[in-house]
Structure formats: C-alpha cells, structure tokens
PDB file of N, CA and C in Angstrom:
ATOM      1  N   UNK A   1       1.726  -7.792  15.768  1.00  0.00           N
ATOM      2  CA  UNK A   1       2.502  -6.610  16.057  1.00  0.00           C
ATOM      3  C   UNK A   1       1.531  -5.460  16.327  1.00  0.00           C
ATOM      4  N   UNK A   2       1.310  -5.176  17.615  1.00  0.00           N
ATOM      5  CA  UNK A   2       0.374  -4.091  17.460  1.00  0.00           C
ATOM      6  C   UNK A   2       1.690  -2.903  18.475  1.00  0.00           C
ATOM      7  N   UNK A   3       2.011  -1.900  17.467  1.00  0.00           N
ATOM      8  CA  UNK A   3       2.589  -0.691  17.960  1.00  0.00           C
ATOM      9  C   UNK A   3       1.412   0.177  17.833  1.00  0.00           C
ATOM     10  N   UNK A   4       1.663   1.445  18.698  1.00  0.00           N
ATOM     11  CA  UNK A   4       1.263   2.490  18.670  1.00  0.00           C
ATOM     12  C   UNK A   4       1.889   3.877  18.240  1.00  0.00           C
ATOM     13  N   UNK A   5       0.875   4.946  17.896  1.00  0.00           N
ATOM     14  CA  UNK A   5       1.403   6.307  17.487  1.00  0.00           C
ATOM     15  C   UNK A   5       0.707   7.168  17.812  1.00  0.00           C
ATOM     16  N   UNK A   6       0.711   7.961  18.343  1.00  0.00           N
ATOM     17  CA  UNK A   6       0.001   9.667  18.766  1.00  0.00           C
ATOM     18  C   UNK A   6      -0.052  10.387  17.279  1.00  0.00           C
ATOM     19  N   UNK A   7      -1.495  11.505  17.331  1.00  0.00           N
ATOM     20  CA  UNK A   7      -1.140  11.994  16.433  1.00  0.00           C
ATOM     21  C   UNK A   7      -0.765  13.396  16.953  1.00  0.00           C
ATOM     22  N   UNK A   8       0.153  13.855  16.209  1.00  0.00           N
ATOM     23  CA  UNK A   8       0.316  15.506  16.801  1.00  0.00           C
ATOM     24  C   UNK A   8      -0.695  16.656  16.112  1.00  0.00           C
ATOM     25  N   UNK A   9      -0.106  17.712  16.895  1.00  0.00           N
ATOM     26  CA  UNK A   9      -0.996  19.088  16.994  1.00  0.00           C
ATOM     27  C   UNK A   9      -0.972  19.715  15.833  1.00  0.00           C
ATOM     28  N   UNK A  10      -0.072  18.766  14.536  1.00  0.00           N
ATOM     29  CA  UNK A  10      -0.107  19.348  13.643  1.00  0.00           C
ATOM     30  C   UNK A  10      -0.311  17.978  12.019  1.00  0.00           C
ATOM     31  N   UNK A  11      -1.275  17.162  13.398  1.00  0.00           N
ATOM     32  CA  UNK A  11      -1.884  16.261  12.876  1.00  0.00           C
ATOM     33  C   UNK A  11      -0.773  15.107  11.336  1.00  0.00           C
ATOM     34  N   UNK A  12       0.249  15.077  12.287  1.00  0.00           N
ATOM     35  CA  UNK A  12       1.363  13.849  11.539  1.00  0.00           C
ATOM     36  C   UNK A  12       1.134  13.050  12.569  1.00  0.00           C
ATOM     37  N   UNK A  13       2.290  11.816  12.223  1.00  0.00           N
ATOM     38  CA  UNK A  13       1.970  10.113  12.724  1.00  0.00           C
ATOM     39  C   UNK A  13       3.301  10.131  12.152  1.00  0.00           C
ATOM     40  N   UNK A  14       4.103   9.661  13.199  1.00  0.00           N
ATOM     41  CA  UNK A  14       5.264   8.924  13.304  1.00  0.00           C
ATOM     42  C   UNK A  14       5.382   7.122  13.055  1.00  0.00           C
ATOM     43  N   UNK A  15       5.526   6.910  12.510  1.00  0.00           N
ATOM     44  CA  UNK A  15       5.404   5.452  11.798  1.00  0.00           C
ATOM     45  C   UNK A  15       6.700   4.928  12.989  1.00  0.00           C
ATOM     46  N   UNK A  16       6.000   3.729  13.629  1.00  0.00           N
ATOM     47  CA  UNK A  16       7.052   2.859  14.702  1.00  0.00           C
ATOM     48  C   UNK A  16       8.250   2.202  13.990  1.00  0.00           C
ATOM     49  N   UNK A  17       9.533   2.442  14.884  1.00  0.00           N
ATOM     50  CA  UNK A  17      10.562   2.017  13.812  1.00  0.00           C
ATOM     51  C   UNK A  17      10.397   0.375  13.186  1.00  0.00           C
ATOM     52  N   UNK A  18       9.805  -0.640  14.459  1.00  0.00           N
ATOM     53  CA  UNK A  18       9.808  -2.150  14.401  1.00  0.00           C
ATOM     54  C   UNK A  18       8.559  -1.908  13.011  1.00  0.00           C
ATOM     55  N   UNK A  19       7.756  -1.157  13.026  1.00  0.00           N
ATOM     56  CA  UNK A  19       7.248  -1.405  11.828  1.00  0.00           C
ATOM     57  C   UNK A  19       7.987  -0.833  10.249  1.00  0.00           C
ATOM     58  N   UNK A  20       8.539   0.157  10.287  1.00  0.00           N
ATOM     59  CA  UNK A  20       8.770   0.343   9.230  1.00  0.00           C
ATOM     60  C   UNK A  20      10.507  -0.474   9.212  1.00  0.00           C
ATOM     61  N   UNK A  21      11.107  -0.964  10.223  1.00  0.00           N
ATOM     62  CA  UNK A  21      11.692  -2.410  10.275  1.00  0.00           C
ATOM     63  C   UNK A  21      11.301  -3.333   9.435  1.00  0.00           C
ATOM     64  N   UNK A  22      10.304  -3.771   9.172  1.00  0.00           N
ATOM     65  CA  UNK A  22       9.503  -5.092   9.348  1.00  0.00           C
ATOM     66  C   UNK A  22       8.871  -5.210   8.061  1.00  0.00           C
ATOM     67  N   UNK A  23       8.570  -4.055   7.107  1.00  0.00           N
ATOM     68  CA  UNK A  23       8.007  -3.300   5.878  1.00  0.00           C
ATOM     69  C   UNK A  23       9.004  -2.850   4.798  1.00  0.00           C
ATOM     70  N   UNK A  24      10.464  -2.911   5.670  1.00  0.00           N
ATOM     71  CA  UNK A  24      11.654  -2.077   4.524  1.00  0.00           C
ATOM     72  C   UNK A  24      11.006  -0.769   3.920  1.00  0.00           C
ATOM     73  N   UNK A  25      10.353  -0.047   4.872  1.00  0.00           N
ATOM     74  CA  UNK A  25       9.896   1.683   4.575  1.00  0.00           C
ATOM     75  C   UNK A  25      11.253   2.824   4.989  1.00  0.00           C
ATOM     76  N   UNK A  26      11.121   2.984   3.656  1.00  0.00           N
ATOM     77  CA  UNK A  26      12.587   4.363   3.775  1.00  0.00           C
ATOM     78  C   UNK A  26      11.848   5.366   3.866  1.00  0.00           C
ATOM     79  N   UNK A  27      12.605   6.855   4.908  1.00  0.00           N
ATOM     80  CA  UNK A  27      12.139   8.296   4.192  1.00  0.00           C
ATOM     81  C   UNK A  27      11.739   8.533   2.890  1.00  0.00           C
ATOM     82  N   UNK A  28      10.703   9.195   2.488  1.00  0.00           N
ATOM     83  CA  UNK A  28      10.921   9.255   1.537  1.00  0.00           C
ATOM     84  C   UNK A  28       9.414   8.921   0.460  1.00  0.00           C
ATOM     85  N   UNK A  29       8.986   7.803   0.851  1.00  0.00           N
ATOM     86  CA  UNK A  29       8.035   6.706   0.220  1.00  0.00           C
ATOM     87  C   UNK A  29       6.831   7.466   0.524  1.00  0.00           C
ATOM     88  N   UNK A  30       5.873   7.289  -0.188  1.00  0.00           N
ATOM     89  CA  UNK A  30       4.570   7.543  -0.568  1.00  0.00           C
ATOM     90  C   UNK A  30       3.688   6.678  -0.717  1.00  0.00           C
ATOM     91  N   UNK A  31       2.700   7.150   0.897  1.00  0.00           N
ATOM     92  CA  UNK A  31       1.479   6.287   0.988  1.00  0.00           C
ATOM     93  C   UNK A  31       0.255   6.693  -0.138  1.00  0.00           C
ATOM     94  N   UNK A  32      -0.623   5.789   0.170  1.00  0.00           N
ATOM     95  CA  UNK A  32      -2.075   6.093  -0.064  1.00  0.00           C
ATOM     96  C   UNK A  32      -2.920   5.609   1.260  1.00  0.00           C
ATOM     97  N   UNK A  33      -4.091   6.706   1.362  1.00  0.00           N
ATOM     98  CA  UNK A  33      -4.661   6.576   2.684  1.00  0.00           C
ATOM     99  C   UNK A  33      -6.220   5.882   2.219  1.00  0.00           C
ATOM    100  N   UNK A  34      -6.587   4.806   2.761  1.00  0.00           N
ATOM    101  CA  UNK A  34      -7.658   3.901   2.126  1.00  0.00           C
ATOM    102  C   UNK A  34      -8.640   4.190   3.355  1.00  0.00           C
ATOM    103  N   UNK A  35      -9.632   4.398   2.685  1.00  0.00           N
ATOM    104  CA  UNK A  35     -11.190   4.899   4.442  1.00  0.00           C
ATOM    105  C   UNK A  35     -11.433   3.089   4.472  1.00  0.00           C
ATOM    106  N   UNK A  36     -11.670   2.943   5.488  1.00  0.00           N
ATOM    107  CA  UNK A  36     -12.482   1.319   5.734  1.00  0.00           C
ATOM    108  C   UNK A  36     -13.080   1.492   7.321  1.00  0.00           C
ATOM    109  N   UNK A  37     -14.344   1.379   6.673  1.00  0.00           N
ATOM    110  CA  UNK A  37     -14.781   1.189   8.368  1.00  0.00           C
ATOM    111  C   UNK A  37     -14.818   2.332   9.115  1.00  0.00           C
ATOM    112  N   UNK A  38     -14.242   1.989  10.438  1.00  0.00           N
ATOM    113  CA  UNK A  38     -14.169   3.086  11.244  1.00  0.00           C
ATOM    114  C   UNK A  38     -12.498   3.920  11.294  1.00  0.00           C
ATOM    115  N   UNK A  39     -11.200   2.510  10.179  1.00  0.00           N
ATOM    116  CA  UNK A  39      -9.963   3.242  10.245  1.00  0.00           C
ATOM    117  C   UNK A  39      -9.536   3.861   8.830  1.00  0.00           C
ATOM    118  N   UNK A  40      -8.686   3.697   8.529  1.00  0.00           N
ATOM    119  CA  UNK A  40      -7.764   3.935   7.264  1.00  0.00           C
ATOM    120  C   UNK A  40      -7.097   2.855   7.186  1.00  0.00           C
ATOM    121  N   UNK A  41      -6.973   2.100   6.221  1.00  0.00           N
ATOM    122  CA  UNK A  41      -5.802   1.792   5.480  1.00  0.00           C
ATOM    123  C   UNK A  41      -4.617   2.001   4.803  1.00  0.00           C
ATOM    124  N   UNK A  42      -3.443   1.877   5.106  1.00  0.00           N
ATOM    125  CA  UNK A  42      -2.020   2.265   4.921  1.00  0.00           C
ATOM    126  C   UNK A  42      -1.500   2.003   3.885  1.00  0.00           C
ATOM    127  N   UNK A  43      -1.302   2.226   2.509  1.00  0.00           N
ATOM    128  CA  UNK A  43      -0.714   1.196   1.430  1.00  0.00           C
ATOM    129  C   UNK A  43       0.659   2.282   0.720  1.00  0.00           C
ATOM    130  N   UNK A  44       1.765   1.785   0.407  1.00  0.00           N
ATOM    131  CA  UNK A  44       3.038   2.227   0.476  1.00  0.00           C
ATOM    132  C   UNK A  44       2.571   2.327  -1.573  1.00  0.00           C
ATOM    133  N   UNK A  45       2.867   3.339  -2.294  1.00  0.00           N
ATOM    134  CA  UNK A  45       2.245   3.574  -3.383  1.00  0.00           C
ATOM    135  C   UNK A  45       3.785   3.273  -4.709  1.00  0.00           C
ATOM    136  N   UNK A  46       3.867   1.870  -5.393  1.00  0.00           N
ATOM    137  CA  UNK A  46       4.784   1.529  -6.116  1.00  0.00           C
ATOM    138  C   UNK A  46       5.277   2.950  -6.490  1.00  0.00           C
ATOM    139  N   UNK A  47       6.919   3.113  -7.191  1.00  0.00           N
ATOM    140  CA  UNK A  47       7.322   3.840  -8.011  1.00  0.00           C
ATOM    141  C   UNK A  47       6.855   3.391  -9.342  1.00  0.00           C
ATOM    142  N   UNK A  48       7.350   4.026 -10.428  1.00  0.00           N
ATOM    143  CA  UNK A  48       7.204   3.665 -11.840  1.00  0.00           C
ATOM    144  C   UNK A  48       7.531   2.391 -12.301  1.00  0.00           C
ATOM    145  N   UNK A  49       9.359   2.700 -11.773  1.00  0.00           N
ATOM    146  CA  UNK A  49      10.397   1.923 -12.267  1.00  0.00           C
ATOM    147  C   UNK A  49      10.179   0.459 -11.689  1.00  0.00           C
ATOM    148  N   UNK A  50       9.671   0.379 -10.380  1.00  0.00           N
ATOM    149  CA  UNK A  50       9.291  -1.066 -10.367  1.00  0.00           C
ATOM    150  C   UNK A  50       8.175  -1.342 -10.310  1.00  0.00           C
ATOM    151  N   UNK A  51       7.718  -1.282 -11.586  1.00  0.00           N
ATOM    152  CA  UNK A  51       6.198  -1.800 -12.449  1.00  0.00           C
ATOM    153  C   UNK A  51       6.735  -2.090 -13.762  1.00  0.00           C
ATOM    154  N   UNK A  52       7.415  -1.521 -13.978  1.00  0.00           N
ATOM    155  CA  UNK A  52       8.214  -2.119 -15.541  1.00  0.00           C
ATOM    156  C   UNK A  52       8.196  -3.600 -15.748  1.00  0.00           C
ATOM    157  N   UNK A  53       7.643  -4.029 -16.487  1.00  0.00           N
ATOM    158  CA  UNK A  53       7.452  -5.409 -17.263  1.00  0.00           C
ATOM    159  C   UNK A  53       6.493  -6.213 -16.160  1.00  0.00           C
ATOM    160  N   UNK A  54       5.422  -5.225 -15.390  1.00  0.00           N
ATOM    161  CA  UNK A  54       4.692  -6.457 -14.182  1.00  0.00           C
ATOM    162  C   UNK A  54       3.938  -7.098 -15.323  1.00  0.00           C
ATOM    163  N   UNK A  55       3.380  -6.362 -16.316  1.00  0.00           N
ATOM    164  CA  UNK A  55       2.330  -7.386 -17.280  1.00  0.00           C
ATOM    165  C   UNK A  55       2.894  -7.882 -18.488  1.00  0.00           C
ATOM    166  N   UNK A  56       4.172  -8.008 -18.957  1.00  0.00           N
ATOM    167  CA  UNK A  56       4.898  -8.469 -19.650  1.00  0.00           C
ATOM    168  C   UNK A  56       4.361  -9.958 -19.603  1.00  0.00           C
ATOM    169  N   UNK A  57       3.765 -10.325 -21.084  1.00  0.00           N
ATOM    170  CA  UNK A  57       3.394 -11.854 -21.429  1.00  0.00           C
ATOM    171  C   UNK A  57       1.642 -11.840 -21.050  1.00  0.00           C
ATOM    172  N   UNK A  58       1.191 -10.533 -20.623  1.00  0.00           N
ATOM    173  CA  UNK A  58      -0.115 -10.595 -20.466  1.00  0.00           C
ATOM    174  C   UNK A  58      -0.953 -10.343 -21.930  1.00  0.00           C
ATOM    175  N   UNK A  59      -1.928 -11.554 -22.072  1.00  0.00           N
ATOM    176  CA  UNK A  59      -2.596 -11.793 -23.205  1.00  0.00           C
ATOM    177  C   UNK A  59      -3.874 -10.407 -22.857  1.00  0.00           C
ATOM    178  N   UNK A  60      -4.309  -9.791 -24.164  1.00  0.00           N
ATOM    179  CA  UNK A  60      -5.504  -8.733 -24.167  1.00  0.00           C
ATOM    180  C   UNK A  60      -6.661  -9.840 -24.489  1.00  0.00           C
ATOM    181  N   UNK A  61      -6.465 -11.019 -24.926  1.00  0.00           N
ATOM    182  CA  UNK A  61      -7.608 -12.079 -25.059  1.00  0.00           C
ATOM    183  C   UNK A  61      -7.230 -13.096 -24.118  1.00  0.00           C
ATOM    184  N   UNK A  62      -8.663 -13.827 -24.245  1.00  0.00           N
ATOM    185  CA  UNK A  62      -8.703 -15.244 -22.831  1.00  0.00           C
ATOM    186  C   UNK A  62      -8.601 -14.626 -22.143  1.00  0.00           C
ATOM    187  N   UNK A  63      -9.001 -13.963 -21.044  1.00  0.00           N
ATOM    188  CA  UNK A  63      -9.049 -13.584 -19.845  1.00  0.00           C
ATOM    189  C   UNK A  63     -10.366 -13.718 -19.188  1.00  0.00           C
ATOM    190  N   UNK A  64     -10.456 -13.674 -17.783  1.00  0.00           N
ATOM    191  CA  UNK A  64     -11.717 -14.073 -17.012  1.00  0.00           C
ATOM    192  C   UNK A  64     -11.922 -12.893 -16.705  1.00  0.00           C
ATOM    193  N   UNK A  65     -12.859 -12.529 -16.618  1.00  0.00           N
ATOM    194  CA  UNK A  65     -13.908 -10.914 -15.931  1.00  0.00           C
ATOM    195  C   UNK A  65     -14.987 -11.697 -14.930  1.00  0.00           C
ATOM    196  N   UNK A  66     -15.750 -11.090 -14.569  1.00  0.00           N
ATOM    197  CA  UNK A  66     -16.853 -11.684 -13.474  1.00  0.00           C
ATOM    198  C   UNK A  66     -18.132 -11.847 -14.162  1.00  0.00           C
ATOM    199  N   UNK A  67     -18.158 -12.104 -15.550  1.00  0.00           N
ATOM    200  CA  UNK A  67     -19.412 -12.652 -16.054  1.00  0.00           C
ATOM    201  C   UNK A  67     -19.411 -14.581 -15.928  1.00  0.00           C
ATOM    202  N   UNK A  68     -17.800 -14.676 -15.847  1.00  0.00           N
ATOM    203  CA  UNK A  68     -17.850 -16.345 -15.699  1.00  0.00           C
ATOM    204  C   UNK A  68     -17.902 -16.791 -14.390  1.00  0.00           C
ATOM    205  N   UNK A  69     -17.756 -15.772 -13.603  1.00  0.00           N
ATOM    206  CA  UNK A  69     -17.516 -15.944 -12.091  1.00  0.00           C
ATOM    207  C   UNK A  69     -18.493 -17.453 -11.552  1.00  0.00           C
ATOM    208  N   UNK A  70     -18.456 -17.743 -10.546  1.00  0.00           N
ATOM    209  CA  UNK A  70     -19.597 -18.576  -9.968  1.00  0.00           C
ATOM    210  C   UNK A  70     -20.159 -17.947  -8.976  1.00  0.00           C
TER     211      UNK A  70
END
C-alpha cells in the first residue's frame, strides 16, 4: 500500500483514508513520532484502559534478559 500525503504550510499530514481504513484509526488517537533513518516512524500510542491486565500472570522471577542471550 503505498499512499501519499503533502505536507501543508502549516506543516500537518492528512493521513489517507484507505490507510486509516486498513489501521481502524479514529479522530481523535494519538501518535508517537519515531526518527529512523532518513524517515519517521508512525506508532498509534495505546490508551490506559486497554493495557489493563496485558501482564496479568507475569512472573517478577524466571525471566530471560540478554545475559543468556546467544
């Protein structure tokens, strides 16, 4: 899917409808803008309410860090 967007004179970006189609992006939602390279990265920034119980059953012991890594 490669759409395009202009930026305006007051330096916004209209997000293409087939993309925010394609993403389920409402008015409203809150990015984060990620530097990479020569672009940005786009990432749509969770609410609260759906993070509730993401680590539910997560142990604070046994876990892997990158000292076991290979």
């Amino acid at each position: 899917m490669a759409e395009t967007a202009t930026l305006s004179s007051k330096f916004q970006i209209s997000i293409p409808k087939a993309i925010r189609t394609a993403q389920h992006w409402e008015a409203g939602l809150t990015f984060a803008f990620i530097p990479k390279g020569m672009g940005v990265l786009l990432v749509p920034v969770p609410k609260r309410e759906t993070l509730k119980g993401l680590a539910r059953g997560a142990a604070p012991t046994d876990y892997r860090d990158r000292s076991d890594r290979v």
